[in-house]
C-alpha atoms as a PDB file:
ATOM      1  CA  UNK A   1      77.090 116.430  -4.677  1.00  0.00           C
ATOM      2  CA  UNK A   2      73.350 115.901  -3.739  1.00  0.00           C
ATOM      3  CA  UNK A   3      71.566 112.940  -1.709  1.00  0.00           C
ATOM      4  CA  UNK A   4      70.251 110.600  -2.082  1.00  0.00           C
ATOM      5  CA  UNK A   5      66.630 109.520  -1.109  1.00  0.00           C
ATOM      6  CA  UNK A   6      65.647 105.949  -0.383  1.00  0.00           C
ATOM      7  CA  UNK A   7      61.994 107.188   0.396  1.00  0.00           C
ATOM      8  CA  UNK A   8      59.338 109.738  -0.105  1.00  0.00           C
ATOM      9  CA  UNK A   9      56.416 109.939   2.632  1.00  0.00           C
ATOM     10  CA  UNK A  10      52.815 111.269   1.322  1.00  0.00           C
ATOM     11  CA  UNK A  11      50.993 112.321   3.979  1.00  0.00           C
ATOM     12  CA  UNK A  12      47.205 113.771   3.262  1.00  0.00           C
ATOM     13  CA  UNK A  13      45.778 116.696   4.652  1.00  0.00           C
ATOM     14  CA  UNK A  14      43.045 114.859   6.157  1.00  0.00           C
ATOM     15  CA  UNK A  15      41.860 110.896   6.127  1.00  0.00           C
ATOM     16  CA  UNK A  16      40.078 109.894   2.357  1.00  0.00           C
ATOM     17  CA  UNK A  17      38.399 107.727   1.195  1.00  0.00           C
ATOM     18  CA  UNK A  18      39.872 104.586  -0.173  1.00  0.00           C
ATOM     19  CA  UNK A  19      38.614 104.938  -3.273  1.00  0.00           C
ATOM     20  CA  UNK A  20      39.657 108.252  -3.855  1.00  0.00           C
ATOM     21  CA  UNK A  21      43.207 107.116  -2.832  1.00  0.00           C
ATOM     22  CA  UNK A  22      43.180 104.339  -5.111  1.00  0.00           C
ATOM     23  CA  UNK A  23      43.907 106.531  -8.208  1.00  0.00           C
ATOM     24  CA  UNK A  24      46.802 107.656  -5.872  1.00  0.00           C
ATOM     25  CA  UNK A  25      48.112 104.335  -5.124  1.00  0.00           C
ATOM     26  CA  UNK A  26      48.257 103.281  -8.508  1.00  0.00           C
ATOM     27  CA  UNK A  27      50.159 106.315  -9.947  1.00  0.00           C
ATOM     28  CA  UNK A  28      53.440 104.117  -9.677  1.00  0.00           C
ATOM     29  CA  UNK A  29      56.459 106.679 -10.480  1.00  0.00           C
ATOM     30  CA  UNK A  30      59.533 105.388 -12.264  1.00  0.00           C
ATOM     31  CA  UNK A  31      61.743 103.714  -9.335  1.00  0.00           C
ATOM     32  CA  UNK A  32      59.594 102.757  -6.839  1.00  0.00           C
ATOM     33  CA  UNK A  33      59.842  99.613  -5.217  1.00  0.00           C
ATOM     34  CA  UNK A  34      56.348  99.281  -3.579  1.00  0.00           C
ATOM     35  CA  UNK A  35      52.792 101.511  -2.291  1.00  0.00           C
ATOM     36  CA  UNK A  36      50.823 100.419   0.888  1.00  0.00           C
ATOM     37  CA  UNK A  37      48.326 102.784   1.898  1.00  0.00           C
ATOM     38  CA  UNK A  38      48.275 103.416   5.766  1.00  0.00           C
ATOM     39  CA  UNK A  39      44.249 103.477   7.600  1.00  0.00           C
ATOM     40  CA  UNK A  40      44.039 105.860   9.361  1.00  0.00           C
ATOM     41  CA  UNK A  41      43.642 104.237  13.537  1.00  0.00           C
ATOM     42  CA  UNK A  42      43.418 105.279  16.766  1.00  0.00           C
ATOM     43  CA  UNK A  43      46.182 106.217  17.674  1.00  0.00           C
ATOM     44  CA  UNK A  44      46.475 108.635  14.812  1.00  0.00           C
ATOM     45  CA  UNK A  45      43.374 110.289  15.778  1.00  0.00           C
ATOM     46  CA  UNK A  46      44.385 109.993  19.068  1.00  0.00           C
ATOM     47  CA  UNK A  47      47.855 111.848  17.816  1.00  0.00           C
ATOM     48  CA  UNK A  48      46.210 114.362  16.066  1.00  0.00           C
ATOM     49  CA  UNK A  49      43.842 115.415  18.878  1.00  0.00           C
ATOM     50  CA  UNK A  50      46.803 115.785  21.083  1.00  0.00           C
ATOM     51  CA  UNK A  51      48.649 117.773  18.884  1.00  0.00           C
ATOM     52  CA  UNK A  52      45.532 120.592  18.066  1.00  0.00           C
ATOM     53  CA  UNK A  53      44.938 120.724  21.935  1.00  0.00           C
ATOM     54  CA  UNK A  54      48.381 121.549  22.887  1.00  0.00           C
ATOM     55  CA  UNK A  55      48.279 124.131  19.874  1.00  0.00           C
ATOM     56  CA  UNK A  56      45.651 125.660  21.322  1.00  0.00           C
ATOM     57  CA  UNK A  57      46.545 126.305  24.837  1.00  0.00           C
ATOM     58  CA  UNK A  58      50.087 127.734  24.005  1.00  0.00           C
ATOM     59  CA  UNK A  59      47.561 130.154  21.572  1.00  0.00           C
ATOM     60  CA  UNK A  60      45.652 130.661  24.566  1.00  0.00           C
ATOM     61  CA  UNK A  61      48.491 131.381  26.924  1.00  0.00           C
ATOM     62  CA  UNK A  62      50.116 133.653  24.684  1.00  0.00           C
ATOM     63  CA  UNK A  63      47.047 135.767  24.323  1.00  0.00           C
ATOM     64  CA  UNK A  64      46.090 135.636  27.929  1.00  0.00           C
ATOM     65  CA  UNK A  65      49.723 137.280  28.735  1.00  0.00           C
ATOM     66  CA  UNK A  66      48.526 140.603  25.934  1.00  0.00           C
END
């Protein structure tokens, strides 16, 4: 038996342009109930900076301990 999916989440590599994600947008697939595109905010970039800083310093701490 396989599941079932109610939703499918695109997320880009990085932010673009709204008129590059219009072509995107309107690429409806068969079944799908709706599209809203998402701006990108503070607190994502806030999110993301976060995240690549506490990448970095468990890089850093496991080469300081070679």
């Amino acid at each position: 038996m396989t599941d079932r999916y109610s939703a499918v989440v695109v997320i880009f590599e990085k932010d673009i342009r709204e008129d590059d994600a219009e072509v995107l947008i309107g690429a409806w697939f068969r079944g799908v109930l709706d599209v809203k595109p998402q701006v990108a905010n503070l607190e994502t970039l806030v999110a993301e900076a976060r995240a690549k800083s506490e990448v970095r310093q468990k890089i850093y701490d496991v080469l300081r301990q070679l």
